[in-house]
PDB file of N, CA and C in Angstrom:
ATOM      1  N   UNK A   1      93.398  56.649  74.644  1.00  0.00           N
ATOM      2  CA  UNK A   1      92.602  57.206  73.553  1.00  0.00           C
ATOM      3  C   UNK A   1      91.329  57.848  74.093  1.00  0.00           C
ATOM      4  N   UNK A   2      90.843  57.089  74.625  1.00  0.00           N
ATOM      5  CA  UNK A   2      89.413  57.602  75.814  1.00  0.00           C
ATOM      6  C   UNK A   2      89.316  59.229  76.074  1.00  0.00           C
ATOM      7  N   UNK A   3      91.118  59.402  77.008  1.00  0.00           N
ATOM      8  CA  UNK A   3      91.490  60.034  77.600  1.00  0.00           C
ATOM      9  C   UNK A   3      91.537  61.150  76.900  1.00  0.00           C
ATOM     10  N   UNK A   4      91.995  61.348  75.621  1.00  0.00           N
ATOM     11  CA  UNK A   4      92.150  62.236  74.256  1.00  0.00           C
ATOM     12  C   UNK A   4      90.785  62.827  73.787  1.00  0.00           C
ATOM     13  N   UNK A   5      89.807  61.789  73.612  1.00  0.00           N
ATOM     14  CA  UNK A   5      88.699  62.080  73.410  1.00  0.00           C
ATOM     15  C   UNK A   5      87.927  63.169  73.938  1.00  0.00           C
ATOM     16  N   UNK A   6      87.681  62.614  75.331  1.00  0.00           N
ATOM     17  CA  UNK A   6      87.402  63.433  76.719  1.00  0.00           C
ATOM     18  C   UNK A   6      87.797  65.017  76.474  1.00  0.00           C
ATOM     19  N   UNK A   7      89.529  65.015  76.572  1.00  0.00           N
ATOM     20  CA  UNK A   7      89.976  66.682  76.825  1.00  0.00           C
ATOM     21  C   UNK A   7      89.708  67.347  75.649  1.00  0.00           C
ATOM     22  N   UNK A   8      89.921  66.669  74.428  1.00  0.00           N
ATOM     23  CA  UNK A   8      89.230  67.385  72.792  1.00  0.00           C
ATOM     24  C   UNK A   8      87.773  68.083  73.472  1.00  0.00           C
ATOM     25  N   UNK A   9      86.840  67.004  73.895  1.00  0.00           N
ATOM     26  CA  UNK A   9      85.572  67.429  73.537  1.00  0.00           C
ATOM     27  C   UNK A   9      85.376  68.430  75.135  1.00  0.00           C
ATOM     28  N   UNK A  10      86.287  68.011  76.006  1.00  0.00           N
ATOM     29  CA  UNK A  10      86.064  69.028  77.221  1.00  0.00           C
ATOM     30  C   UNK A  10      86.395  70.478  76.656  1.00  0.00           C
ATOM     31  N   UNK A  11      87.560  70.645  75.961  1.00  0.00           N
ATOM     32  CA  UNK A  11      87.862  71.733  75.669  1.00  0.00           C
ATOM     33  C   UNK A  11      87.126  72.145  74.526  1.00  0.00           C
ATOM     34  N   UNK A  12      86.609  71.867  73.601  1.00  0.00           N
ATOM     35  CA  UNK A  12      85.570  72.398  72.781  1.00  0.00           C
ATOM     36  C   UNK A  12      84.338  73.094  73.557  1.00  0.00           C
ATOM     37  N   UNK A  13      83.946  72.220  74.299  1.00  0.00           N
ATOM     38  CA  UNK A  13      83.045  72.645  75.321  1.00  0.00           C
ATOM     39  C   UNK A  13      82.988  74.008  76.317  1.00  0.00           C
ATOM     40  N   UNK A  14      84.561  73.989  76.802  1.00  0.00           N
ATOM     41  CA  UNK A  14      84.738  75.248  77.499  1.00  0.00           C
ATOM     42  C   UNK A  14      84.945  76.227  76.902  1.00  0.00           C
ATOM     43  N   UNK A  15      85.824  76.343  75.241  1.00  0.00           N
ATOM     44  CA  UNK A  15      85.500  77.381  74.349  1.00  0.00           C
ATOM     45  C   UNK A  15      84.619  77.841  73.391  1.00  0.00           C
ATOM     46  N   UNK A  16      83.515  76.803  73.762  1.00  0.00           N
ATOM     47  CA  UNK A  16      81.765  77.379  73.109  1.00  0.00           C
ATOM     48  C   UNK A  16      80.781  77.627  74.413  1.00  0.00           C
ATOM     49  N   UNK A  17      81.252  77.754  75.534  1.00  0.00           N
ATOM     50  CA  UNK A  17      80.650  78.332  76.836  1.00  0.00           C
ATOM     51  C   UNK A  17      80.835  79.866  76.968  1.00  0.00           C
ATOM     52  N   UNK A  18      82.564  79.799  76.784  1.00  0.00           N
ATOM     53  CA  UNK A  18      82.602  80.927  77.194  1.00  0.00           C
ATOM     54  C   UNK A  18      82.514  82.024  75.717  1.00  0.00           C
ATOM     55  N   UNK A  19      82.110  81.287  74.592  1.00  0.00           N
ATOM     56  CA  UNK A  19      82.036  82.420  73.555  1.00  0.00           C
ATOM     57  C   UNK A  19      80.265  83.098  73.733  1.00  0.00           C
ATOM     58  N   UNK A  20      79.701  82.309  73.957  1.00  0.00           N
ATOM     59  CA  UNK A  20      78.362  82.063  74.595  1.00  0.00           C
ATOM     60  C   UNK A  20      77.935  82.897  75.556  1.00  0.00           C
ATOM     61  N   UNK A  21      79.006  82.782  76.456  1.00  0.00           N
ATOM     62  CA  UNK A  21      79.054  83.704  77.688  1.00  0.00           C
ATOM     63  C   UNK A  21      79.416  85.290  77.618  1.00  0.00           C
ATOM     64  N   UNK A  22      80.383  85.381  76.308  1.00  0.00           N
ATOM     65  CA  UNK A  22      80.424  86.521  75.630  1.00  0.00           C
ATOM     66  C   UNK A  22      79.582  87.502  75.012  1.00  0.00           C
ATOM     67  N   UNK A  23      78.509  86.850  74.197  1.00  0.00           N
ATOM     68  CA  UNK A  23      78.315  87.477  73.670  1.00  0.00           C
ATOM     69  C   UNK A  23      76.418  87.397  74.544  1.00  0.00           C
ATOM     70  N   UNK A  24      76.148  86.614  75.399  1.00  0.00           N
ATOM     71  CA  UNK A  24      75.090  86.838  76.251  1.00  0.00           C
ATOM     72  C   UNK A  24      75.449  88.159  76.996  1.00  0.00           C
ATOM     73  N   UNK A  25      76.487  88.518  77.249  1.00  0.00           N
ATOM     74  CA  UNK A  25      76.948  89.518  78.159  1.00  0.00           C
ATOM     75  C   UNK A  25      77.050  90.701  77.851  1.00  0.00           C
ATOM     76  N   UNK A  26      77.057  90.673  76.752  1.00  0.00           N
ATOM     77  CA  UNK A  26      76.824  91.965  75.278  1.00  0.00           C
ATOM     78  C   UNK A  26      75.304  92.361  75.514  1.00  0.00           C
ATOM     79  N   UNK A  27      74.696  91.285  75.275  1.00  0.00           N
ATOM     80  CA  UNK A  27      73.044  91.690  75.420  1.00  0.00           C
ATOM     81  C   UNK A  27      72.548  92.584  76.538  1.00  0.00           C
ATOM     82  N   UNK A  28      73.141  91.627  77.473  1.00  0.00           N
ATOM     83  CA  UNK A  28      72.492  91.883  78.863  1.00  0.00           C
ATOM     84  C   UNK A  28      72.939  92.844  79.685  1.00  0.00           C
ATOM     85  N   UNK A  29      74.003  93.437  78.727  1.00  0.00           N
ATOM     86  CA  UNK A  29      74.929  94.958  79.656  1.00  0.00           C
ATOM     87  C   UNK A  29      75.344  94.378  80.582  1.00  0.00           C
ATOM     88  N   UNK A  30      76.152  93.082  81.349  1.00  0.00           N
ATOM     89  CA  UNK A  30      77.138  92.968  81.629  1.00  0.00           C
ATOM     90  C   UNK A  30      78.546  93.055  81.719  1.00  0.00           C
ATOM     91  N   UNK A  31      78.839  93.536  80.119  1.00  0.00           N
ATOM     92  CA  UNK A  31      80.499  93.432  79.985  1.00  0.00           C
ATOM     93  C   UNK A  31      81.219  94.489  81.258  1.00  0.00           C
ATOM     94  N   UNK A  32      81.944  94.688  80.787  1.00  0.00           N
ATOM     95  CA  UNK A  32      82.900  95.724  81.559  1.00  0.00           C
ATOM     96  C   UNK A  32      83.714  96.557  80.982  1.00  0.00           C
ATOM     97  N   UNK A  33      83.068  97.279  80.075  1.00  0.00           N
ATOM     98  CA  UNK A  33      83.790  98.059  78.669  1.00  0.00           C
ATOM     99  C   UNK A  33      83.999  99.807  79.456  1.00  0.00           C
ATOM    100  N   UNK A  34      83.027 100.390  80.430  1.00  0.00           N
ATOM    101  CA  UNK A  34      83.298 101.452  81.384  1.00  0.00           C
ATOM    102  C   UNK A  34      84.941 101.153  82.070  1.00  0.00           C
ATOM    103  N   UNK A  35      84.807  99.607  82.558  1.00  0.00           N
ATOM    104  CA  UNK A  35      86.309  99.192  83.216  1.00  0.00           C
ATOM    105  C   UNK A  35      87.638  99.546  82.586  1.00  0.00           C
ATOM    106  N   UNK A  36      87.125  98.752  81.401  1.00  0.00           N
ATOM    107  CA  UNK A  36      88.145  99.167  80.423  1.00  0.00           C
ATOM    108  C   UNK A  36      88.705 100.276  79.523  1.00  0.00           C
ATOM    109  N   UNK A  37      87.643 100.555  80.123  1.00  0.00           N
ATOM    110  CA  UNK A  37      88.296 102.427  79.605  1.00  0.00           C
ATOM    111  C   UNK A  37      88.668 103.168  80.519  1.00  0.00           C
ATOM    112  N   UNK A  38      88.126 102.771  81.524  1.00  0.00           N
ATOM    113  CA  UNK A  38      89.212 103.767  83.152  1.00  0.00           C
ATOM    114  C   UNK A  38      90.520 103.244  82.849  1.00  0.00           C
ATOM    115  N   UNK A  39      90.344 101.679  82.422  1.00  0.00           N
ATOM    116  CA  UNK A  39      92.039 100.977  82.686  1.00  0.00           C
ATOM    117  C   UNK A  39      92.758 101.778  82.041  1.00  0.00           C
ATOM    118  N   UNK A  40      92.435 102.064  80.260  1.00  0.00           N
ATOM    119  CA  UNK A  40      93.294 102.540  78.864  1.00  0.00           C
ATOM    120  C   UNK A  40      93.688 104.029  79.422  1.00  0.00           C
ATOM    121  N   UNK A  41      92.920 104.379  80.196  1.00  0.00           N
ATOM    122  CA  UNK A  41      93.343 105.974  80.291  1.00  0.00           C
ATOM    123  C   UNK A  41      94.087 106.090  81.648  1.00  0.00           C
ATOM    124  N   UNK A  42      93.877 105.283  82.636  1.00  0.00           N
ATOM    125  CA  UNK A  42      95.105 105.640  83.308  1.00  0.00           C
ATOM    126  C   UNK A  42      96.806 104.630  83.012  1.00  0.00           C
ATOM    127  N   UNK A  43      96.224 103.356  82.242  1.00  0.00           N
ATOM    128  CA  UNK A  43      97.712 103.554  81.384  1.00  0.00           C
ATOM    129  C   UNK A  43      98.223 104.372  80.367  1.00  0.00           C
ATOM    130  N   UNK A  44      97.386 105.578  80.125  1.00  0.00           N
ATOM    131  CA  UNK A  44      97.899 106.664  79.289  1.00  0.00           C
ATOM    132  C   UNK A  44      98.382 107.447  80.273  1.00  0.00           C
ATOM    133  N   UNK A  45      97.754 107.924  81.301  1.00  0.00           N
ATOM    134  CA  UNK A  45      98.354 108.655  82.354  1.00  0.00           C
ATOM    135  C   UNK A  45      99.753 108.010  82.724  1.00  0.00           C
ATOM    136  N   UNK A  46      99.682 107.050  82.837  1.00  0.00           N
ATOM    137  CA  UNK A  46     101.268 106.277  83.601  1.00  0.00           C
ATOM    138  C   UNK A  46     102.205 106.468  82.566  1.00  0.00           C
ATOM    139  N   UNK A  47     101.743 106.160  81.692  1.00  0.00           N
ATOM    140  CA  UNK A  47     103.088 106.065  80.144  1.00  0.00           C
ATOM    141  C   UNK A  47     103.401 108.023  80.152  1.00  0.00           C
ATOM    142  N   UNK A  48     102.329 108.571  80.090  1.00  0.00           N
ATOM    143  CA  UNK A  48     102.858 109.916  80.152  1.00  0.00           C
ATOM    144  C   UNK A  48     103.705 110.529  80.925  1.00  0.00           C
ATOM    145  N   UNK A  49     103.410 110.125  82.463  1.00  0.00           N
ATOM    146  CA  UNK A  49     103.751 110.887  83.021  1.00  0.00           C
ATOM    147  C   UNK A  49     105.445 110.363  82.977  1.00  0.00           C
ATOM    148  N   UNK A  50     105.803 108.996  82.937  1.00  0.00           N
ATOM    149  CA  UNK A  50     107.014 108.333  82.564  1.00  0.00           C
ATOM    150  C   UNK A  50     107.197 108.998  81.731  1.00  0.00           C
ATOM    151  N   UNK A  51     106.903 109.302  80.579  1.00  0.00           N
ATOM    152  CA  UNK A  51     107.781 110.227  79.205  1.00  0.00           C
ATOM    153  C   UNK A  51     108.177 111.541  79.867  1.00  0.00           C
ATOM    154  N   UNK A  52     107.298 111.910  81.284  1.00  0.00           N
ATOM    155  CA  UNK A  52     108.036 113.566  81.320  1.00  0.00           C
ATOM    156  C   UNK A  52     109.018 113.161  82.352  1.00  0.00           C
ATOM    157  N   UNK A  53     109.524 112.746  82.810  1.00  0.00           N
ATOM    158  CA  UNK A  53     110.064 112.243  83.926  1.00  0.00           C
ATOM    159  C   UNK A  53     111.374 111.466  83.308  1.00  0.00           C
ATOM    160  N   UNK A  54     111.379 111.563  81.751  1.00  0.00           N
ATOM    161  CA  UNK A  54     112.614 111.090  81.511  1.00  0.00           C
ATOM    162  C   UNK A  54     113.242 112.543  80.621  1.00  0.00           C
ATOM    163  N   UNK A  55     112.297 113.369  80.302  1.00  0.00           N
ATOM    164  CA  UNK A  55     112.345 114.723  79.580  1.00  0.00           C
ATOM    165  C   UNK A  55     112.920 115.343  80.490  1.00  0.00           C
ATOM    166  N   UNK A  56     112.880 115.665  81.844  1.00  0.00           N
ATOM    167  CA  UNK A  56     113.081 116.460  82.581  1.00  0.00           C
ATOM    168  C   UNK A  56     114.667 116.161  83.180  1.00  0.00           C
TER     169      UNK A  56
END
């Protein structure tokens, strides 16, 4: 029961850290939202260039 206790409140813990950690990271211009938009557009490039490559 101890044991139950523990991982409940461990894991509450690690998902109010890292929401925490979220949205501190917002403030502070940390995120990585530049990243994620190089990512979205060269998986648009990849999916495209696959669509011509089955056209052809």
């Amino acid at each position: 029961m101890n044991a139950l206790v523990k991982s409940v409140v461990s894991g509450f813990g690690f998902s109010l850290g890292a929401a925490l950690f979220r949205q501190a990271s917002k403030k502070l211009g940390l995120d990585d939202e530049k990243k994620k938009e190089a990512a979205s557009k060269e998986a648009e490039k990849a999916t495209t260039s696959e669509s011509d490559d089955t056209e052809a």
